[in-house]
Protein backbone atom coordinates (compact mmCIF):
# COMPACT_ATOMS: atom_id res chain seq x y z
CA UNK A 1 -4.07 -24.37 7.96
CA UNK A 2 -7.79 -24.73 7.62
CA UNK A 3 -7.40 -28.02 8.73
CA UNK A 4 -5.64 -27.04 11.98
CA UNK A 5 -8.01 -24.61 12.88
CA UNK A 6 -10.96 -27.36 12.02
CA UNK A 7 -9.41 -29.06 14.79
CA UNK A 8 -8.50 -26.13 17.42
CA UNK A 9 -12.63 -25.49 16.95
CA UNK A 10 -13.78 -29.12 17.82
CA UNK A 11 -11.30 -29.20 20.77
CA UNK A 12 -12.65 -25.72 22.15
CA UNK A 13 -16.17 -26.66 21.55
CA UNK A 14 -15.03 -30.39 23.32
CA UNK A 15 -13.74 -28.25 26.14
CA UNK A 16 -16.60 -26.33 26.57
CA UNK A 17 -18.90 -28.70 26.32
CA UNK A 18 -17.50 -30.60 29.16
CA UNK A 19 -17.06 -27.39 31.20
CA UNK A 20 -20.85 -26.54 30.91
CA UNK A 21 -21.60 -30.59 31.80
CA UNK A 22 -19.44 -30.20 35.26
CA UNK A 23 -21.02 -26.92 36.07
CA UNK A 24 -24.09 -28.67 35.14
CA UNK A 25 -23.54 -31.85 37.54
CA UNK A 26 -22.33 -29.26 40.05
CA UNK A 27 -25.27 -27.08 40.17
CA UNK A 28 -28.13 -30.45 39.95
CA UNK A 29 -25.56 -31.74 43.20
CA UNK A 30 -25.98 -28.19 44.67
CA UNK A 31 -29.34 -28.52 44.10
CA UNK A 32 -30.00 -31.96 45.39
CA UNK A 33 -28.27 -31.53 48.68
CA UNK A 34 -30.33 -28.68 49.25
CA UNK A 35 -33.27 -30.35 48.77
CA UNK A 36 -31.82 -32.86 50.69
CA UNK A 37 -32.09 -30.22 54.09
CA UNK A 38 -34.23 -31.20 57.46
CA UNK A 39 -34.11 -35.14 56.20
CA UNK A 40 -35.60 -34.34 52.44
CA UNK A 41 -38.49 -33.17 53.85
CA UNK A 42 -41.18 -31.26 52.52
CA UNK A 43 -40.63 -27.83 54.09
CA UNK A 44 -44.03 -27.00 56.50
CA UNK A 45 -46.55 -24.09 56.15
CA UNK A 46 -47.91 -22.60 59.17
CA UNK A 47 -49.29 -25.33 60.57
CA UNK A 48 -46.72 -27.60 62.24
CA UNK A 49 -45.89 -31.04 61.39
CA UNK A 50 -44.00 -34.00 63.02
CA UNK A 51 -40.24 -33.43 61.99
CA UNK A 52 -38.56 -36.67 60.71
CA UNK A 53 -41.21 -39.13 62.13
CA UNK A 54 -39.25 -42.75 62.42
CA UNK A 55 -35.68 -41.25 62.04
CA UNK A 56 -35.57 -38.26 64.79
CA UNK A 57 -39.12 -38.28 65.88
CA UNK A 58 -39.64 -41.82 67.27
CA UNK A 59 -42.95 -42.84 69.29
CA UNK A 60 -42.36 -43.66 72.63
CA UNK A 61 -39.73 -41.28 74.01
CA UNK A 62 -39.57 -37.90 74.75
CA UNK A 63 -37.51 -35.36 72.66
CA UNK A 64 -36.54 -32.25 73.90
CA UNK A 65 -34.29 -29.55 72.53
CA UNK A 66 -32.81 -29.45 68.98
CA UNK A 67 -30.29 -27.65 67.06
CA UNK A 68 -28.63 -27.27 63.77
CA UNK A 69 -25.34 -26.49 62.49
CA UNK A 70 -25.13 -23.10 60.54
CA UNK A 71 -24.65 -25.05 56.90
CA UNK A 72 -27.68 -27.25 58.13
CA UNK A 73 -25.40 -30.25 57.81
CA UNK A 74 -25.43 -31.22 61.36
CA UNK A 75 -28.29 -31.81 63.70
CA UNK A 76 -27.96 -32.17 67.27
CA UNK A 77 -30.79 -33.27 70.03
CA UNK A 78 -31.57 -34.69 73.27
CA UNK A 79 -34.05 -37.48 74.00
CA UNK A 80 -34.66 -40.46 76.60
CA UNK A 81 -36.87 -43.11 77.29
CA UNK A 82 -39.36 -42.84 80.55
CA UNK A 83 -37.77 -43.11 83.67
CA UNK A 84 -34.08 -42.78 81.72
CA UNK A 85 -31.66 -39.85 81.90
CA UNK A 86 -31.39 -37.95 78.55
CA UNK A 87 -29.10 -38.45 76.09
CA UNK A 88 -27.58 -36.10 72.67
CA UNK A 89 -27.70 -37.77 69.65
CA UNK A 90 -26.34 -36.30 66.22
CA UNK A 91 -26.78 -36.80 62.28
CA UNK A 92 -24.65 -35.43 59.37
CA UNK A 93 -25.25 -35.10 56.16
CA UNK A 94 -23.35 -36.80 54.28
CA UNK A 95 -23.22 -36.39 50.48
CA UNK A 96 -27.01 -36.35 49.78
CA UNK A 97 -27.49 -38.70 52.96
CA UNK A 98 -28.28 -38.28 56.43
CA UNK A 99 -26.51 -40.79 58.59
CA UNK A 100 -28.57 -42.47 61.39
CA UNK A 101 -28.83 -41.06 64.58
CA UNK A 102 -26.18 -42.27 67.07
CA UNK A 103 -25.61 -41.19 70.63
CA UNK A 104 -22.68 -38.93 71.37
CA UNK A 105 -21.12 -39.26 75.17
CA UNK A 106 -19.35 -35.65 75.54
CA UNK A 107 -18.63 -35.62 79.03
CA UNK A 108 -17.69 -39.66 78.93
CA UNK A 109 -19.05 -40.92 81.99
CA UNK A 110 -18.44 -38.08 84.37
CA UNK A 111 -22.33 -36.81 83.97
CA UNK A 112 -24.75 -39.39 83.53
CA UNK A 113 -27.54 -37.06 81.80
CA UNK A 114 -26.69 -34.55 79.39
CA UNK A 115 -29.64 -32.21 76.97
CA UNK A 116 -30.51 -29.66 75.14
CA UNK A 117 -27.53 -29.07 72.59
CA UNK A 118 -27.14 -25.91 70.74
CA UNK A 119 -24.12 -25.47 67.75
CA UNK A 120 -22.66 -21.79 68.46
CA UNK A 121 -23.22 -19.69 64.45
CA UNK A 122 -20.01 -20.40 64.29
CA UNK A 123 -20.14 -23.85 64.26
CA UNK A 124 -17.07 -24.23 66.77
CA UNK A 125 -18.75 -24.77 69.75
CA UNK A 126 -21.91 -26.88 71.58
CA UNK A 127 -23.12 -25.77 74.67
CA UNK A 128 -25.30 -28.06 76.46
CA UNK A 129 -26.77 -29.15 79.60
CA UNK A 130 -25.04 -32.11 81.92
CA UNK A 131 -26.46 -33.43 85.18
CA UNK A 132 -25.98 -36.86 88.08
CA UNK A 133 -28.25 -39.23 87.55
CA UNK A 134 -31.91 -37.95 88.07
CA UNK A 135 -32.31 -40.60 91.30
CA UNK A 136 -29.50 -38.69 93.26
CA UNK A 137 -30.31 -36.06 95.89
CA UNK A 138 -29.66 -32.86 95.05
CA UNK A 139 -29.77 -33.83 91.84
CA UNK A 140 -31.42 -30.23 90.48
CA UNK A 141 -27.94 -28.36 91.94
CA UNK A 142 -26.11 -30.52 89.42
CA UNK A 143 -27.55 -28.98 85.87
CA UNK A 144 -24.82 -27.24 84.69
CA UNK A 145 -24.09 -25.60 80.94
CA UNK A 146 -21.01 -27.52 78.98
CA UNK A 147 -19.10 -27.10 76.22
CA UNK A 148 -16.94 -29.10 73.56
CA UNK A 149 -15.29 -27.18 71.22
CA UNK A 150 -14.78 -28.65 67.13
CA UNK A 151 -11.45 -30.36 66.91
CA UNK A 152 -11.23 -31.38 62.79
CA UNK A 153 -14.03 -33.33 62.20
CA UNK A 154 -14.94 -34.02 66.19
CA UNK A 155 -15.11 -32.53 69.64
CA UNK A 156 -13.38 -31.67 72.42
CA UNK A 157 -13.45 -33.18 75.83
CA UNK A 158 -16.66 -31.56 77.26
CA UNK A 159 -15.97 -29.24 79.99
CA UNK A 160 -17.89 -27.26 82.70
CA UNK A 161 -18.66 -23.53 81.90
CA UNK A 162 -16.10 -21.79 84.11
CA UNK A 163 -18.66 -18.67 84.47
CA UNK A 164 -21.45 -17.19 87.39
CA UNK A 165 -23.33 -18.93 85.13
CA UNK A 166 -23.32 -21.74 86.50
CA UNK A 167 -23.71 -20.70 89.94
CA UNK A 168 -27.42 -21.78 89.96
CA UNK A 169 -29.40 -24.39 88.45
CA UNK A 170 -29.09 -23.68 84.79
CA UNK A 171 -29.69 -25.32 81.20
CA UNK A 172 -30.79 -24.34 78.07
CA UNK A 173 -28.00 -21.91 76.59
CA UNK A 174 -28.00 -20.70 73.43
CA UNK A 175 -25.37 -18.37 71.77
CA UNK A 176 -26.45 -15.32 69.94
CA UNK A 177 -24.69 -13.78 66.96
CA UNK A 178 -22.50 -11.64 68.73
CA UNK A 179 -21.58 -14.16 71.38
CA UNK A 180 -23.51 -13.48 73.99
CA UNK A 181 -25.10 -16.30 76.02
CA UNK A 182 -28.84 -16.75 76.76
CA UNK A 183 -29.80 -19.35 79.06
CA UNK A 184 -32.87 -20.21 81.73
CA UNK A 185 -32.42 -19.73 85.73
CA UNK A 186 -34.26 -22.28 87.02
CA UNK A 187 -33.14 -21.23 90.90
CA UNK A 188 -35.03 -17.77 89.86
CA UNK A 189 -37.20 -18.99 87.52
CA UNK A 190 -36.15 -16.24 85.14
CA UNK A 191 -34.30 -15.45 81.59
CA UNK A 192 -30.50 -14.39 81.28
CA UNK A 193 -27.79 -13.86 79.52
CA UNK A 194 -23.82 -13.23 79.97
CA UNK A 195 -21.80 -10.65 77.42
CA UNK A 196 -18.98 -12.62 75.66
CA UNK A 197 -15.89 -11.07 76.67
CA UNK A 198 -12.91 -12.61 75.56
CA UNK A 199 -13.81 -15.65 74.66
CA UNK A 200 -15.24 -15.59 78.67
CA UNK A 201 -18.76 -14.94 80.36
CA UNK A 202 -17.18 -13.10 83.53
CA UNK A 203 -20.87 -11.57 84.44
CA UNK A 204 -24.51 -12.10 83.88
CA UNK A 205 -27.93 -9.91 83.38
CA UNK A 206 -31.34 -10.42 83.35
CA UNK A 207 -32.94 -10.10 80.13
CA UNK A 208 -36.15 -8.73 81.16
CA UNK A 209 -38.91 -10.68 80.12
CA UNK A 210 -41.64 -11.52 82.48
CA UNK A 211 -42.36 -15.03 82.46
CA UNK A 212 -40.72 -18.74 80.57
CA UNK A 213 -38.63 -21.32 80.31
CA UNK A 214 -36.51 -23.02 77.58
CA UNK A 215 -36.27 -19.20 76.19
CA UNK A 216 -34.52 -18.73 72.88
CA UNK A 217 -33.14 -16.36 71.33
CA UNK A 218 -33.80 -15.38 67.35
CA UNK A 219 -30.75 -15.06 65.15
CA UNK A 220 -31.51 -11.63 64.44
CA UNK A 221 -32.11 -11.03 68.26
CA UNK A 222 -34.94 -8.99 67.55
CA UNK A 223 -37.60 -11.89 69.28
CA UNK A 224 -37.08 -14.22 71.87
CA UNK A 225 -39.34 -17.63 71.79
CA UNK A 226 -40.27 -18.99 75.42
CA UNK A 227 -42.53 -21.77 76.90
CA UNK A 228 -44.59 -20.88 79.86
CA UNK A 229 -47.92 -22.19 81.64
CA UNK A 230 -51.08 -19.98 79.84
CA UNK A 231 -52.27 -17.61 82.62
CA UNK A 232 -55.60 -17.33 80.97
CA UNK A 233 -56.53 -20.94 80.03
CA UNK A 234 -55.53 -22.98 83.27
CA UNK A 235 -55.91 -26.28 81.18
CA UNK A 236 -52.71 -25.30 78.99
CA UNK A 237 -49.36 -26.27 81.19
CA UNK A 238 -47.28 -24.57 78.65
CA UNK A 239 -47.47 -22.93 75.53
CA UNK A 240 -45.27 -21.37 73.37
CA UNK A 241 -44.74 -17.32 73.31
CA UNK A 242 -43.00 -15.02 71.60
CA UNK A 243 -41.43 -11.53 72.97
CA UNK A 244 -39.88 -8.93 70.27
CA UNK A 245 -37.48 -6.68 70.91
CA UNK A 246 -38.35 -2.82 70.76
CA UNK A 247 -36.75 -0.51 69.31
CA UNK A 248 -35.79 2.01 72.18
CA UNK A 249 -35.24 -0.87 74.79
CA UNK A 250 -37.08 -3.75 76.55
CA UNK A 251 -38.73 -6.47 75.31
CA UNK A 252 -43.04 -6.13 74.12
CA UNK A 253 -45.72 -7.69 76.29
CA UNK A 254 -44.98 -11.67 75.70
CA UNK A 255 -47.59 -12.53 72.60
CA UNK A 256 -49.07 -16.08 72.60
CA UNK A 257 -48.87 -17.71 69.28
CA UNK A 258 -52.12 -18.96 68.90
CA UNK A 259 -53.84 -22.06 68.44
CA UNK A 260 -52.49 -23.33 65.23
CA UNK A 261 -49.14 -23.57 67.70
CA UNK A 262 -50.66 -24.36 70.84
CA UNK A 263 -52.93 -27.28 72.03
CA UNK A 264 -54.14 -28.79 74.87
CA UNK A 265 -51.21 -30.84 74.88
CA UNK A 266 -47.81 -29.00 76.04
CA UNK A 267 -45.37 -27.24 74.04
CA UNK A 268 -42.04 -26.88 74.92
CA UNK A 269 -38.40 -26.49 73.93
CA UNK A 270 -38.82 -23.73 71.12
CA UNK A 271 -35.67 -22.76 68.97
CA UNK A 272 -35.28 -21.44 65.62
CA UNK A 273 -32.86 -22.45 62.77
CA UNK A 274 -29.75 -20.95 61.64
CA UNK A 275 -31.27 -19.53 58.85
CA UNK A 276 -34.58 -18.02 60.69
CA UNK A 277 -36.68 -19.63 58.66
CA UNK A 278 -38.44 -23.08 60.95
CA UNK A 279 -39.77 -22.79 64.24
CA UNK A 280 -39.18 -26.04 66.13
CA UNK A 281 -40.34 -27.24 69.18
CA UNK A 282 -41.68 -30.36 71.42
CA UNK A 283 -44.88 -31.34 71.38
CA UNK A 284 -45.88 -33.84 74.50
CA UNK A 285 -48.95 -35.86 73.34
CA UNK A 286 -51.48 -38.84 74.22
CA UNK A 287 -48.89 -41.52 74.16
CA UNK A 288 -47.91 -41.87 77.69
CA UNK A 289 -47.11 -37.99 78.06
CA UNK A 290 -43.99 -38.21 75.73
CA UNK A 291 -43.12 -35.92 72.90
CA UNK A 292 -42.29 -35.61 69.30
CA UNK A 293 -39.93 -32.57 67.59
CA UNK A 294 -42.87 -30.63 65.25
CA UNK A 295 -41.40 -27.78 63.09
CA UNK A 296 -43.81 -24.62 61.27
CA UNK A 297 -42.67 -21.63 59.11
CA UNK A 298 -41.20 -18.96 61.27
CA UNK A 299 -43.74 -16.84 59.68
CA UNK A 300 -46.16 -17.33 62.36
CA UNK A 301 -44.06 -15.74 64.22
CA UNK A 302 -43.33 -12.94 61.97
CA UNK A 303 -46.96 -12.43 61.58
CA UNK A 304 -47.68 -11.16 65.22
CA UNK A 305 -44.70 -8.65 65.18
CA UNK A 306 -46.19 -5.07 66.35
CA UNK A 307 -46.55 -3.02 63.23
């Protein structure tokens, strides 16, 4: 009897033992992967820093307009060479390794430029910008918002936005929690957004803001981040603002973000992650006038909220 229960010990303790070693491997994988986030990089402070230089932030082409899925697996953005029509390019993460960047094709050949992805908090959808080639007349009427919708591990066949929406030059849409749709007028030179209503965007608003482009909109909604030309410093073409929401209604006076943000070169393209936590934007510079991705700690932001 002893000896059976000798035995029944060592093959509980055996048991355990390899229980605590899987959780063990689990949790160090867990671990790793996270670490693993934005490319293994060392997460910024407040001061920005080139994001992924040599793997999404290459020298010599401009990069404009990036977004990441809501497990931070994904990442989704839109560059071209001068003189070339933009492209979207993706990486995944795969295990504890970020594939390299390859060019995705959505609308396959019926738009010859397409931008500015964004990958819904749901993860189900991309909206994104599609235009004719930027040598054809007219060619500002074509910019249109797009979809493709997750099929499995794809997409969808990209389609047009079948919404007023796009009954004006349009393009950089991105989806707030609840659905709704905030994009830039370009025709108006103003912000706006549509109400999601059933699975449609059957009307649009203006959101109120007085001045930018390339606005985004927080994942709280409580602060929208927009690019616009500095009204008091004529040598800055755009820098990057920041409007927050107030509590009654409206939006506050727009609130630069200061110098540690902005430069003499132009910022553009804000967005923030899924998770609230990185500010990212473009950052044209002295090579030829094209630009790099930089990303800083959304706490700059957070820092010139209104007490």
């Amino acid at each position: 009897m002893r000896k059976t229960y000798s035995i029944l010990l060592l093959a509980g303790a055996l048991f355990l033992n390899a229980c605590n070693s899987k959780k063990q491997d689990s949790e160090d994988n867990d671990s790793s992967k996270i670490e693993n986030l934005y490319f293994g990089q060392k997460p910024p402070g407040l001061i920005p820093e080139i994001f992924a230089p040599g793997i999404i932030s290459l020298n010599g082409r401009y990069e404009h307009g990036i977004s990441f899925s809501p497990n931070l697996d994904e990442v989704y953005f839109s560059a071209n060479n001068k003189d070339e029509d933009p492209s979207i390019y993706f990486s995944k993460l795969k295990g504890l390794t970020w594939t390299d960047p390859k060019r995705t094709n959505f609308t396959k050949g019926k738009k010859v430029g397409e931008m500015h992805p964004f990958v819904s908090p749901n993860g189900r959808m991309i909206h994104f910008a599609a235009h004719d080639s930027f040598t054809s007349p007219h060619h500002k009427e074509t910019v249109k918002t797009w979809y493709v919708e997750r099929t499995g591990n794809s997409w969808s066949d990209a389609k047009e936005l079948n919404s007023p929406i796009n009954d004006d030059f349009v393009f950089y849409s991105n989806e707030a929690k609840n659905g709704d749709l905030f994009y830039t007028n370009l025709s108006n030179r103003k912000m706006y957004y549509a109400p999601k209503k059933n699975n449609q965007f059957p009307e649009v608003h203006e959101v109120g803001i007085e001045f930018g482009v390339h606005g985004f909109i927080s994942p709280s909604q409580d602060y929208i981040v927009v690019n616009a030309r500095n009204k008091e410093d004529a040598q800055r073409k755009s820098d990057i603002y920041v409007y927050f929401k107030k509590k009654d209604s409206g939006w506050s006076e727009p609130i630069n973000l200061g110098n540690a943000i902005n430069t003499s070169f132009p910022e553009t393209c804000p967005s923030i992650t899924p998770d609230g936590k990185y500010l990212f934007f473009g950052r044209y510079n002295e090579e030829g006038g094209l630009s790099n991705f930089y990303w800083v700690d959304a706490q700059v932001i957070e820092n010139l909220r209104p007490k």
